[in-house]
N, C-alpha and C. Protein backbone atom coordinates (compact mmCIF):
# COMPACT_ATOMS: atom_id res chain seq x y z
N UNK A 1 16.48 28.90 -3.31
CA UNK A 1 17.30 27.81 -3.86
C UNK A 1 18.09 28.33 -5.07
N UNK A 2 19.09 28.00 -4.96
CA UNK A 2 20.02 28.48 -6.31
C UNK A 2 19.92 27.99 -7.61
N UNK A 3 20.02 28.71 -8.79
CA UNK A 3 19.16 28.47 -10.21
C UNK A 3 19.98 27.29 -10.48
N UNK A 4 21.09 27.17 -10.32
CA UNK A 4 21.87 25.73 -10.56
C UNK A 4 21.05 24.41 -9.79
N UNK A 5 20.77 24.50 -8.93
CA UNK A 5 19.87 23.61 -8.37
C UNK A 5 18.82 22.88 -8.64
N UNK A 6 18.04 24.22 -8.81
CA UNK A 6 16.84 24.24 -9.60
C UNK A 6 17.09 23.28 -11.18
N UNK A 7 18.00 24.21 -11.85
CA UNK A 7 18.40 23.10 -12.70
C UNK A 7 18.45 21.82 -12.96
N UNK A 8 19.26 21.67 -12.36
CA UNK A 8 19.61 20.11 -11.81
C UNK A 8 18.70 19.50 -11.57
N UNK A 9 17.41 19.90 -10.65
CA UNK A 9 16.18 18.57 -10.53
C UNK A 9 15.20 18.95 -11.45
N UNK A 10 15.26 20.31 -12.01
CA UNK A 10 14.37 19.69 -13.81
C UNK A 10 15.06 19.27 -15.22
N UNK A 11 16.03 18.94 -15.03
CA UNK A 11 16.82 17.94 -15.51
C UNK A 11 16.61 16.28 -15.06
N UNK A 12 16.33 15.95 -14.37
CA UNK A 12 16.26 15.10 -13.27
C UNK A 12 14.81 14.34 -13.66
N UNK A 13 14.15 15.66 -13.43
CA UNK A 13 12.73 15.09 -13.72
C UNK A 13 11.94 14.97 -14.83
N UNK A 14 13.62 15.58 -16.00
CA UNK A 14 13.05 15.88 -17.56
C UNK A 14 13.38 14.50 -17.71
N UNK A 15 14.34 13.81 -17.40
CA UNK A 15 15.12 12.65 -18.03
C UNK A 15 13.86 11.07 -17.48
N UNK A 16 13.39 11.56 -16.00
CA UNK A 16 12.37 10.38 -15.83
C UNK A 16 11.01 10.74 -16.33
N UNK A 17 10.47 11.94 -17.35
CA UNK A 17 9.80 12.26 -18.15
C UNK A 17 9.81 11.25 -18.89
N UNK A 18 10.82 11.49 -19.81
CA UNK A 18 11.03 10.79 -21.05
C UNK A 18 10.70 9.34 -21.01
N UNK A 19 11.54 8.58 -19.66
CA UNK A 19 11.62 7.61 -19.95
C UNK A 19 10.76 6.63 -19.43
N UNK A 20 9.34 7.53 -19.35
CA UNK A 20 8.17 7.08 -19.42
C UNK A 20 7.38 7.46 -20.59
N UNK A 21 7.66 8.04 -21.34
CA UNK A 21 7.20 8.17 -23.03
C UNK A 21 7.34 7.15 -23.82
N UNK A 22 6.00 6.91 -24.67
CA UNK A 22 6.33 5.96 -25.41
C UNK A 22 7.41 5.26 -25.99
N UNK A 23 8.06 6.67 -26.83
CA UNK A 23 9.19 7.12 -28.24
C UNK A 23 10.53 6.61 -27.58
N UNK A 24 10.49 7.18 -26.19
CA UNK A 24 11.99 7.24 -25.50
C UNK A 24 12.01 5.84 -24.45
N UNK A 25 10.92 5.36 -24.13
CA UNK A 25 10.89 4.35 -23.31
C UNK A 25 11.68 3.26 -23.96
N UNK A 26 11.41 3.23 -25.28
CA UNK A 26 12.34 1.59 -26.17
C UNK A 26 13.44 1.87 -25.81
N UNK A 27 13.90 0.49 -25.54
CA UNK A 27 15.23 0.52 -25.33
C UNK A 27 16.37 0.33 -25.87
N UNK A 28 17.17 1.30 -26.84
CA UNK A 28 18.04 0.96 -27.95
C UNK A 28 19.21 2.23 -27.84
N UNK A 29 20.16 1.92 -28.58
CA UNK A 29 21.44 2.61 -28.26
C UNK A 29 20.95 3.96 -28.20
N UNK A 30 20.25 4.88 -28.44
CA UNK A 30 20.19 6.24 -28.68
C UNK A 30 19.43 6.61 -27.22
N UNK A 31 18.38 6.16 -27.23
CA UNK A 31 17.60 6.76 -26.18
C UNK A 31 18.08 6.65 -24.64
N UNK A 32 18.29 5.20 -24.51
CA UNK A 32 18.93 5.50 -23.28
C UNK A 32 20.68 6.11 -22.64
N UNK A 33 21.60 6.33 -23.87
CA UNK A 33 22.25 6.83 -23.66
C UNK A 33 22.03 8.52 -23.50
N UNK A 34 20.88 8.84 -24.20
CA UNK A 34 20.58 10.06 -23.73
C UNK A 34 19.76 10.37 -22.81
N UNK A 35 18.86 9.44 -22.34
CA UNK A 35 18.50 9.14 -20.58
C UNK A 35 19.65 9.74 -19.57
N UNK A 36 20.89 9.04 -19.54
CA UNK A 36 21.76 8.86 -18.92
C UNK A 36 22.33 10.18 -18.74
N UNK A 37 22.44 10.67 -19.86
CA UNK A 37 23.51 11.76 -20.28
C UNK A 37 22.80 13.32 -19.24
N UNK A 38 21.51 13.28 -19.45
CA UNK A 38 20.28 14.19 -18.92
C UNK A 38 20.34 13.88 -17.24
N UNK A 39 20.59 12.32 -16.91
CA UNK A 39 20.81 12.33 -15.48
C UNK A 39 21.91 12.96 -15.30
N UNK A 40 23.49 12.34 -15.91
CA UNK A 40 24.54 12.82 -15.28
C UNK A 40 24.63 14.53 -15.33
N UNK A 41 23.62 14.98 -16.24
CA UNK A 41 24.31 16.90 -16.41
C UNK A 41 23.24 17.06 -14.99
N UNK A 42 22.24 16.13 -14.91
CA UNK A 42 21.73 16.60 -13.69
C UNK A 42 22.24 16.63 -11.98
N UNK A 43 22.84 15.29 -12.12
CA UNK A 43 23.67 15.05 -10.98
C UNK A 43 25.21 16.03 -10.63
N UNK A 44 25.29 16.49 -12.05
CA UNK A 44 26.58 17.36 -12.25
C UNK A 44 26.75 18.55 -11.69
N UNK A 45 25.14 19.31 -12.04
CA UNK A 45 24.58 20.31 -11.40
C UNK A 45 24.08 20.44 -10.03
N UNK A 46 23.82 19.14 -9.42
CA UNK A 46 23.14 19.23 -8.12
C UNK A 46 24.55 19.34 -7.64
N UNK A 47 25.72 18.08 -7.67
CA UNK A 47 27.22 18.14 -6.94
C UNK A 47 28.06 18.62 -7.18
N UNK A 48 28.90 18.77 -6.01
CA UNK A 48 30.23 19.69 -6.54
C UNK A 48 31.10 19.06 -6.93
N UNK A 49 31.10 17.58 -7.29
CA UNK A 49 32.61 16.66 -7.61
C UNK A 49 32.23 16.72 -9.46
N UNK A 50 32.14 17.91 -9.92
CA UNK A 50 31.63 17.79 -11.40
C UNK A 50 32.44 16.77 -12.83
N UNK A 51 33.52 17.38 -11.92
CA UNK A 51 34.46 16.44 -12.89
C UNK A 51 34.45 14.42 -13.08
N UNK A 52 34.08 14.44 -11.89
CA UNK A 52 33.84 12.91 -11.33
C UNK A 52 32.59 12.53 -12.18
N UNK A 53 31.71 13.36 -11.82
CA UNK A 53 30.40 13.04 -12.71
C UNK A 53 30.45 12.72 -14.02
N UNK A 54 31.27 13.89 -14.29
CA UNK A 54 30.92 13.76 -15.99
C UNK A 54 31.84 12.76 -16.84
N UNK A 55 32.53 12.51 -15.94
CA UNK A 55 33.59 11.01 -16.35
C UNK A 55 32.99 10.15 -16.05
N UNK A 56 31.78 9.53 -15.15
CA UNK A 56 31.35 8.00 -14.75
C UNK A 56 30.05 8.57 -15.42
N UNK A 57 29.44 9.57 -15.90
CA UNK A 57 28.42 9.84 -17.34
C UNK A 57 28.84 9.46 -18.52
N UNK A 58 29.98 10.24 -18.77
CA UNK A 58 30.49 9.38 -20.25
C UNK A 58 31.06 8.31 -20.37
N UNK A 59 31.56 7.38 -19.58
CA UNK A 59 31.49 5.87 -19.35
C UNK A 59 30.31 5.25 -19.58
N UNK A 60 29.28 5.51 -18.42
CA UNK A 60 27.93 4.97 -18.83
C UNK A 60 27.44 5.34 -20.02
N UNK A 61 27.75 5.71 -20.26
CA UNK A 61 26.63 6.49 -21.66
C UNK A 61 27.32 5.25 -22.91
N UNK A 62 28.91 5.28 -22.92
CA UNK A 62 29.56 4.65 -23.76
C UNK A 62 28.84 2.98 -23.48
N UNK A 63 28.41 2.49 -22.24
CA UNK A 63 28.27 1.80 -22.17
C UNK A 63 26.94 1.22 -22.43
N UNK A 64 26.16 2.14 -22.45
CA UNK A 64 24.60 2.15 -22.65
C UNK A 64 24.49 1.91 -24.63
N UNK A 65 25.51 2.19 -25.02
CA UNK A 65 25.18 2.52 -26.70
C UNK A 65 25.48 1.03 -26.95
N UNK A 66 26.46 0.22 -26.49
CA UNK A 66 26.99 -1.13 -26.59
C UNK A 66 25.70 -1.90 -26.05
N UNK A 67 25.56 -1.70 -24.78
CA UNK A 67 24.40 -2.86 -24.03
C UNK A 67 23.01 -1.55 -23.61
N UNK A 68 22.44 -1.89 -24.45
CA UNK A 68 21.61 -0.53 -23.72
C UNK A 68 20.24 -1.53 -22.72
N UNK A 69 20.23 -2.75 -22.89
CA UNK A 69 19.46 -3.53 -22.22
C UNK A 69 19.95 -3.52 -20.49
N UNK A 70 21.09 -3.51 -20.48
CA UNK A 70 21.80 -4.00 -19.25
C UNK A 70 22.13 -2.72 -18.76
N UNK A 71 22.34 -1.28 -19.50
CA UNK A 71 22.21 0.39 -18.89
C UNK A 71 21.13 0.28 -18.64
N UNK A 72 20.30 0.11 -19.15
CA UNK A 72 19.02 0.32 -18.36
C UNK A 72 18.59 -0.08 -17.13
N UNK A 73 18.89 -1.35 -17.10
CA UNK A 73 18.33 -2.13 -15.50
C UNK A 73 19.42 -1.79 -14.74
N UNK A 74 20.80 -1.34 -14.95
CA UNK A 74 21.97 -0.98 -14.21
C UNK A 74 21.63 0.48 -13.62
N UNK A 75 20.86 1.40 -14.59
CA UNK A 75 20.20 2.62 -14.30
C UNK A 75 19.18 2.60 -13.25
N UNK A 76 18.04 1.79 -13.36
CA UNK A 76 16.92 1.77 -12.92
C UNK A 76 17.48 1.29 -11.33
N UNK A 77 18.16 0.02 -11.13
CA UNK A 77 18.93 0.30 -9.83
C UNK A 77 19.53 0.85 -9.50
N UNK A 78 20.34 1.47 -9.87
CA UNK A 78 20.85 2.67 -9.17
C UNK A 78 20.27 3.68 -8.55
N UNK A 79 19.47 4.48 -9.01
CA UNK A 79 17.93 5.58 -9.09
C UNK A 79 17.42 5.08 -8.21
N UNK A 80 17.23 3.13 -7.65
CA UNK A 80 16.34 3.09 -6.95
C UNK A 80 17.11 2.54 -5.64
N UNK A 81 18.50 2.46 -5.55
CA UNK A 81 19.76 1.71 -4.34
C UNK A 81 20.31 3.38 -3.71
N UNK A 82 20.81 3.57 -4.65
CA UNK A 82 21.47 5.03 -3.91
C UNK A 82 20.30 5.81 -3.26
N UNK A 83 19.13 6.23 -3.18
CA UNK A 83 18.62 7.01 -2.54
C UNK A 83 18.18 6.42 -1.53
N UNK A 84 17.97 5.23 -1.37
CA UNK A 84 17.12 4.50 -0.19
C UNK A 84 18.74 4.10 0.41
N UNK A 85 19.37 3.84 -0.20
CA UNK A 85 21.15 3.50 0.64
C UNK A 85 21.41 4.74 1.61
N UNK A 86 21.53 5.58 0.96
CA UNK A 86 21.95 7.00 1.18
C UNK A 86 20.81 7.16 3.24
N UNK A 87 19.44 6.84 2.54
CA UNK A 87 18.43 7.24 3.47
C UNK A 87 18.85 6.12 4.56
N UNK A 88 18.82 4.48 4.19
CA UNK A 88 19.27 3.92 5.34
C UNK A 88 20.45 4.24 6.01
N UNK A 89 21.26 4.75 5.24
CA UNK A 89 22.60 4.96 6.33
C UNK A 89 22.34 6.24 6.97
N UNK A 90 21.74 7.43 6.92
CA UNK A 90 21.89 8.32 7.56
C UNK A 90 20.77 7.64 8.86
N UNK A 91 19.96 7.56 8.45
CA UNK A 91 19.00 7.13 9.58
C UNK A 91 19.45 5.57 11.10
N UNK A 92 20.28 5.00 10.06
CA UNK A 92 20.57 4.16 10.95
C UNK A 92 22.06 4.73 11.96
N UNK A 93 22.66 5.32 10.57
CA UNK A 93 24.13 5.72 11.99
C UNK A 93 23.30 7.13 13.12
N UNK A 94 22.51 7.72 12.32
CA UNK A 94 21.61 8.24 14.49
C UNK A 94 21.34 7.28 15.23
N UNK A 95 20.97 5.82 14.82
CA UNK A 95 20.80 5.77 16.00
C UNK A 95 21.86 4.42 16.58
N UNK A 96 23.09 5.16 16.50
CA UNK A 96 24.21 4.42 17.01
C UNK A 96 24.42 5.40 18.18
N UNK A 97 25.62 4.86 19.30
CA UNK A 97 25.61 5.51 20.86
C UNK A 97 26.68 6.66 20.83
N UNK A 98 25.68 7.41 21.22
CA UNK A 98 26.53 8.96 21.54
C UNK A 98 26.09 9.64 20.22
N UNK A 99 25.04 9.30 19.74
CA UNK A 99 24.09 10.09 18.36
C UNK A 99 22.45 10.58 18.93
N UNK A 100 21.70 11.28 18.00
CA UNK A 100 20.86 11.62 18.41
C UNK A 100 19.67 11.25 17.38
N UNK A 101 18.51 10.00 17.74
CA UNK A 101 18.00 9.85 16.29
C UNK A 101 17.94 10.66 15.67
N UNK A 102 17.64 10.96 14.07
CA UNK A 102 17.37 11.56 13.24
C UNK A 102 15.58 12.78 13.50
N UNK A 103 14.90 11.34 14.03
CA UNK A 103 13.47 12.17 14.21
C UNK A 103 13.65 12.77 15.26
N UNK A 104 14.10 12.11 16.59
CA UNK A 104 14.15 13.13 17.18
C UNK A 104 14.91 14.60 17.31
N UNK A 105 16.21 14.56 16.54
CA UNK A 105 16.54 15.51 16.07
C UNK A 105 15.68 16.89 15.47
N UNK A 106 15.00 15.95 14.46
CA UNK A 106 13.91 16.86 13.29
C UNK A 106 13.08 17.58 14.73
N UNK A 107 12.69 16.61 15.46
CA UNK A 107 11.51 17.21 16.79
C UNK A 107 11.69 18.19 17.64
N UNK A 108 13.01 18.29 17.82
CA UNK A 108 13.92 18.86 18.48
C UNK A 108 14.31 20.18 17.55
N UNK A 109 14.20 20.31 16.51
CA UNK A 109 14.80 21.64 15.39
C UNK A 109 13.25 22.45 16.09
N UNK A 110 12.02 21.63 16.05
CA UNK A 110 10.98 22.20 15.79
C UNK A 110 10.65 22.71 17.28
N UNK A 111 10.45 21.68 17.96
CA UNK A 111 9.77 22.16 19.72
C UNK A 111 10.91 22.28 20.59
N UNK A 112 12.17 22.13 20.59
CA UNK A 112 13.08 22.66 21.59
C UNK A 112 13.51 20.87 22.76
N UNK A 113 13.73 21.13 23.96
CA UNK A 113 13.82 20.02 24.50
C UNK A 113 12.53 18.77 24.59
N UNK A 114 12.83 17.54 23.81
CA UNK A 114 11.47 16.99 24.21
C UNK A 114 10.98 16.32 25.38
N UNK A 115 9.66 15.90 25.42
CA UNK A 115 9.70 15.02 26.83
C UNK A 115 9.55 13.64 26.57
N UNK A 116 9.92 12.83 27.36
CA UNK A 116 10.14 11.25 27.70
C UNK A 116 9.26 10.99 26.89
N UNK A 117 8.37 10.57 26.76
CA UNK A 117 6.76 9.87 25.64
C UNK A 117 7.54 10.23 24.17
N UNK A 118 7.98 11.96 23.79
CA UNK A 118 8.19 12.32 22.55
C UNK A 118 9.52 11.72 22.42
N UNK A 119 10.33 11.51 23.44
CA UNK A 119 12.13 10.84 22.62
C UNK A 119 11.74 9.65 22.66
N UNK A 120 11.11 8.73 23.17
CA UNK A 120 11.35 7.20 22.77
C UNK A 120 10.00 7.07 21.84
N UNK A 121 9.42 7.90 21.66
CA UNK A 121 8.68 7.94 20.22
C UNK A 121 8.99 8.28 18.85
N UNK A 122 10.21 9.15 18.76
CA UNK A 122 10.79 9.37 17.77
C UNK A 122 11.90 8.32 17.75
N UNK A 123 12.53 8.36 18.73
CA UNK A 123 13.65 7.17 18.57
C UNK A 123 13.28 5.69 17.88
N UNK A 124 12.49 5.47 18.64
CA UNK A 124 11.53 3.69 17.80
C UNK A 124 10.74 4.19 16.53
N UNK A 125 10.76 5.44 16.01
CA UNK A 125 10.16 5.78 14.60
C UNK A 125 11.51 5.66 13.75
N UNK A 126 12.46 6.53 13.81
CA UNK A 126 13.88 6.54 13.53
C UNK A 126 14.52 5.29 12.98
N UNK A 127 14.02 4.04 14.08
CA UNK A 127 14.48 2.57 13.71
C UNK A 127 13.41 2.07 12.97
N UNK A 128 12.09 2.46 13.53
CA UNK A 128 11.26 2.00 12.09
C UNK A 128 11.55 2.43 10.44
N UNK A 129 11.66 3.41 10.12
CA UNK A 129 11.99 3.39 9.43
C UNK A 129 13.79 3.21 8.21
N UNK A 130 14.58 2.93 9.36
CA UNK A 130 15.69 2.62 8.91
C UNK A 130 15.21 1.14 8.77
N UNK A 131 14.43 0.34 9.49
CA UNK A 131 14.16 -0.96 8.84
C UNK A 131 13.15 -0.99 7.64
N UNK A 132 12.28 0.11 7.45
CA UNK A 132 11.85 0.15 5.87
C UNK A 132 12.45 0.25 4.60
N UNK A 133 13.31 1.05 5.15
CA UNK A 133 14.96 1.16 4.01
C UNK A 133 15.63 0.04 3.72
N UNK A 134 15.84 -0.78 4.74
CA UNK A 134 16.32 -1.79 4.98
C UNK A 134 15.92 -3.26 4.10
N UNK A 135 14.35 -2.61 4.16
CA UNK A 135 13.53 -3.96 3.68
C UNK A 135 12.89 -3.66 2.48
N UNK A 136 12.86 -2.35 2.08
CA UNK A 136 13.07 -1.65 0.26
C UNK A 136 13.98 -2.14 -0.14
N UNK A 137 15.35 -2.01 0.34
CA UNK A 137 16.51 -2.13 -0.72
C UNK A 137 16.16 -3.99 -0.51
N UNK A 138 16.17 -4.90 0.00
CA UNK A 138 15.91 -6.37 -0.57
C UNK A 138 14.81 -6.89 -0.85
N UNK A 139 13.83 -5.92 -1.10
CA UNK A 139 12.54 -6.34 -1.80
C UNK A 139 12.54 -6.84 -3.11
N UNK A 140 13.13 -6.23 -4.14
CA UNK A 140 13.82 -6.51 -5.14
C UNK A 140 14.20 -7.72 -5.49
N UNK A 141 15.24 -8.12 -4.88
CA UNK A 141 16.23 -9.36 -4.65
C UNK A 141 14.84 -10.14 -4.24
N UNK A 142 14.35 -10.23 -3.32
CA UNK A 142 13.49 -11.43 -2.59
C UNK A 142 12.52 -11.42 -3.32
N UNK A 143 11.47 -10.96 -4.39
CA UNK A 143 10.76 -11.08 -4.86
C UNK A 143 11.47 -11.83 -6.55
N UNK A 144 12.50 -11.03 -7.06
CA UNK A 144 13.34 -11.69 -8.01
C UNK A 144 13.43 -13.71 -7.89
N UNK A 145 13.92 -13.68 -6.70
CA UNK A 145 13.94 -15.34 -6.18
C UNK A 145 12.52 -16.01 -5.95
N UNK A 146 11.90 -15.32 -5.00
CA UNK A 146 10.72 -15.65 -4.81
C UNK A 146 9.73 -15.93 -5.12
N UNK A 147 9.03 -14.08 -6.17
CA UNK A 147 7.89 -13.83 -6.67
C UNK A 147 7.73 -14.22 -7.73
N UNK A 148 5.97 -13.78 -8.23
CA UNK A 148 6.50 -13.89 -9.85
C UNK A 148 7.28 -13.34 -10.62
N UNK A 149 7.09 -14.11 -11.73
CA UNK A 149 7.76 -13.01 -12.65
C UNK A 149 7.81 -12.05 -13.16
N UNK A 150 8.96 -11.08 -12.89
CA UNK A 150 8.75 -9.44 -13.12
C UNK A 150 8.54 -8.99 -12.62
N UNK A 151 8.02 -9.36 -11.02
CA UNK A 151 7.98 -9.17 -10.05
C UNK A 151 8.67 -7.58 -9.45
N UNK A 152 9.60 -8.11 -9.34
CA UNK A 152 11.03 -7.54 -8.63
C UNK A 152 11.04 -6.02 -9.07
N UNK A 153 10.51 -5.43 -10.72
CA UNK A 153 10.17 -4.43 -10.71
C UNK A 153 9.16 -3.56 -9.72
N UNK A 154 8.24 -4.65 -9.07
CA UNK A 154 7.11 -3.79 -8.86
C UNK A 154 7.63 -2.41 -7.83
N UNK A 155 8.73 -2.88 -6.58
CA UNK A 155 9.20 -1.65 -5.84
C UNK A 155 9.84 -0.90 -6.79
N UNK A 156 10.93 -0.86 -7.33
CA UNK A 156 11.33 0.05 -8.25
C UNK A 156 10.55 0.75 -9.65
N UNK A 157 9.04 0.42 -9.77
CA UNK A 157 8.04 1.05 -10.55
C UNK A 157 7.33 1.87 -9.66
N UNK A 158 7.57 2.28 -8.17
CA UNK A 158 6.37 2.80 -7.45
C UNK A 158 6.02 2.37 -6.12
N UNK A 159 6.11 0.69 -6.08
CA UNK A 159 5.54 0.60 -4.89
C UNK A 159 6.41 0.42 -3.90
N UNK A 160 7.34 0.80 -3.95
CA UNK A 160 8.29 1.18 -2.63
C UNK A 160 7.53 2.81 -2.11
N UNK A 161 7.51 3.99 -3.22
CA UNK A 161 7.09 5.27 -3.13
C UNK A 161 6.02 4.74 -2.42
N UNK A 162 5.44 4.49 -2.85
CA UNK A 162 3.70 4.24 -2.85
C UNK A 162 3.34 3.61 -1.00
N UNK A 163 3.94 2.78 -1.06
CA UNK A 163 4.14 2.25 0.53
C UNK A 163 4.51 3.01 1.02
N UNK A 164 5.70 3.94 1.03
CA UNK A 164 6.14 5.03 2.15
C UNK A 164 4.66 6.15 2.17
N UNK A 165 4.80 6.69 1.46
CA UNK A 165 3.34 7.47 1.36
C UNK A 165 1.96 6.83 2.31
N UNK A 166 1.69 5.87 1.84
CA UNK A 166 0.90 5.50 3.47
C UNK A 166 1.40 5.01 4.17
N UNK A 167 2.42 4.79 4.47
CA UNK A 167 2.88 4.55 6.44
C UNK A 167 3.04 6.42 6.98
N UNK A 168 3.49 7.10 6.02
CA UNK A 168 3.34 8.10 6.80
C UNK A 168 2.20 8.41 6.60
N UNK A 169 0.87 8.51 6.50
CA UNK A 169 -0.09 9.09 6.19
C UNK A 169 -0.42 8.22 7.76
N UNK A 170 -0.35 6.95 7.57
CA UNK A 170 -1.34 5.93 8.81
C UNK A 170 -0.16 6.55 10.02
N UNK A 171 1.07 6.34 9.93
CA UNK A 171 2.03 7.16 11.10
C UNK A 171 1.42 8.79 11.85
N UNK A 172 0.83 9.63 10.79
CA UNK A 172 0.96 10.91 11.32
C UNK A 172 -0.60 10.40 12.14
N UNK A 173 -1.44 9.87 11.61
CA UNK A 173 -2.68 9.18 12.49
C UNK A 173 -2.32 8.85 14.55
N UNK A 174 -0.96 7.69 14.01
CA UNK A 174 -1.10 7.48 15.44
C UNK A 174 -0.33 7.76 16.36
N UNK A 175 0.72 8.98 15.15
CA UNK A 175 1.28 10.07 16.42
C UNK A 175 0.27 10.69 17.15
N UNK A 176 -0.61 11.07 16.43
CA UNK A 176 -1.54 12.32 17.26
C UNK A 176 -2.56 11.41 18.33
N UNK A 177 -2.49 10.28 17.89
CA UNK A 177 -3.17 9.29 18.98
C UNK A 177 -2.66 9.09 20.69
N UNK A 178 -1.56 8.70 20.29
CA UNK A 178 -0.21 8.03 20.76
C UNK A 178 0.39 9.33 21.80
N UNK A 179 0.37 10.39 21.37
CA UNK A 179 1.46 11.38 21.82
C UNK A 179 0.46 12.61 21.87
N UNK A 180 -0.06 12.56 23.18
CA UNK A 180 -1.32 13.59 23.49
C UNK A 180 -0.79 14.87 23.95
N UNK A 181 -1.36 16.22 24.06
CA UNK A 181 -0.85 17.46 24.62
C UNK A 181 0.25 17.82 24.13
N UNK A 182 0.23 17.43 22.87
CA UNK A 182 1.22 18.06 22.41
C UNK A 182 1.16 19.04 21.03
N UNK A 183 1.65 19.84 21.10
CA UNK A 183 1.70 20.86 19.43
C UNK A 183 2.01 19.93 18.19
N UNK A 184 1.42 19.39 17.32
CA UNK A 184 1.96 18.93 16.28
C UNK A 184 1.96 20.27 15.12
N UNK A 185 2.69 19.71 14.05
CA UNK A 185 3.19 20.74 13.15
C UNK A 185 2.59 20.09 11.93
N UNK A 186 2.66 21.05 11.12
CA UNK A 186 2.46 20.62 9.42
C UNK A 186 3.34 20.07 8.86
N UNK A 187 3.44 19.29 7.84
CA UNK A 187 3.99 18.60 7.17
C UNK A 187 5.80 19.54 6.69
N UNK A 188 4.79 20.58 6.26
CA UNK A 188 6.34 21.83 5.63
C UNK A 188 6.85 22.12 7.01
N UNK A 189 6.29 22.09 7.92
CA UNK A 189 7.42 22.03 9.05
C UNK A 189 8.51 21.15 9.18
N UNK A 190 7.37 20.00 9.34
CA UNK A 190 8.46 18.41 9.29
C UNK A 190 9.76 18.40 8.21
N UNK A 191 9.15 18.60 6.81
CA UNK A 191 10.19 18.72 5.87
C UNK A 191 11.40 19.96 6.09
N UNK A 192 11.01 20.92 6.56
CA UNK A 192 12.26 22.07 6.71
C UNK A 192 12.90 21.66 7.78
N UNK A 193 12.74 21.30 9.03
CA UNK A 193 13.27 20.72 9.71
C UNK A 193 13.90 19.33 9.66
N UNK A 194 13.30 18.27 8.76
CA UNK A 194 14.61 17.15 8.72
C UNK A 194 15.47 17.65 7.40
N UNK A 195 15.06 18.72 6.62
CA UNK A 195 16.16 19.14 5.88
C UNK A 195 17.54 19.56 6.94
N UNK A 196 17.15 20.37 7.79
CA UNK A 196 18.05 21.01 8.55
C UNK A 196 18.70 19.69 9.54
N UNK A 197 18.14 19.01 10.05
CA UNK A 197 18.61 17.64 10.99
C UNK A 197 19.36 16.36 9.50
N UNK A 198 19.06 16.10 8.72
CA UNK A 198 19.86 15.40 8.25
C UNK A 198 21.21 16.21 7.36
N UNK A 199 21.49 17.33 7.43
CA UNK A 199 22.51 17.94 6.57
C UNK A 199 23.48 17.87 7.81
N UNK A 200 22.96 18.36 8.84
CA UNK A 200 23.66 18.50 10.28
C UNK A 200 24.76 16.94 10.25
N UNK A 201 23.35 16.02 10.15
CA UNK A 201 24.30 14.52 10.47
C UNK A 201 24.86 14.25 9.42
N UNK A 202 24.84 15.03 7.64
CA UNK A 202 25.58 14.78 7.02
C UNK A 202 27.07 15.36 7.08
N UNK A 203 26.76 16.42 7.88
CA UNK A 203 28.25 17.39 7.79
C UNK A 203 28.79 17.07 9.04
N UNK A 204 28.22 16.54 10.11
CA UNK A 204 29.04 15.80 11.06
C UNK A 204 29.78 14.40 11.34
């Protein structure tokens, strides 16, 4: 991985350090404009539109010193819309017609042609989880209206993470149930391979 990279997500992970520290957690003109500032050199470094970045960084930042109550929760959604946005749309446009799901794609990097049981098993996983994405990003919102109060944080504190983490844990269970005689792989398989299957459907 290239040291710029590298960069970029311990930057990333210096800035959601902090802003779980006592000192830096308050929320007042200084700290979270320098929250912000630590994301955008991070986002700056991961993308190549640098210039773009560092202009909608120093906007926010300007804007965080004025309202730093309203940067914050404008932050905290974002961090928690764009990556699950990002994840529902790639996952859902596979499985539009004349595409190839996403998992089965990933299945396909790994074992070559699959058989009937393994494509409509990855395919109905593919839509399962584009409807978890689906139902992360308005958890938020529906608990905001709904739940108690303060609620609405709880997915964006964790338990969105926290839920994905066991469906795949209970998922990899009843693949191996479900889908007999077959080679399953390790996890760092799975991950190098939907690295390689979702860049594919990003660059196509």
């Amino acid at each position: 991985m290239p040291v710029k990279k590298i960069l970029g997500i311990a930057v990333f992970f210096l800035s959601l350090f902090l802003g779980h520290i006592a000192h830096f957690s308050a929320i007042n003109s200084l700290n979270v404009p320098l929250i912000i500032l630590l994301q955008g050199t991070a986002l700056a470094l991961l993308s190549r539109h640098i210039l773009t970045v560092a202009c909608c960084t120093l906007l926010f930042c300007l804007f965080a010193v004025y309202c730093p109550q309203q940067a914050r929760i404008t932050d905290t959604l974002l961090l928690y819309v764009v990556p699950l946005g990002a994840l529902l749309g790639t996952f859902a446009c596979s499985l539009l017609p004349a595409h190839t799901p996403l998992i089965s794609r990933v299945a396909q990097q790994v074992h070559g042609p699959l058989r009937a049981d393994v494509a409509r098993y990855t395919r109905f996983l593919t839509l399962f989880w584009a409807l978890f994405f689906a139902g992360a990003l308005l958890a938020p919102a529906v608990l905001a209206l709904a739940g108690p109060d303060g609620s609405w944080r709880w997915p964006l504190s964790g338990g969105t993470f926290a839920c994905a983490a066991g469906v795949m844990l209970v998922e990899a269970y009843v693949r191996r149930r479900v889908i007999r005689n077959f080679e399953h792989v390790s996890l760092r398989e799975t991950v190098s391979a939907f690295r390689k299957a979702s860049s594919r459907q990003t660059s196509g």
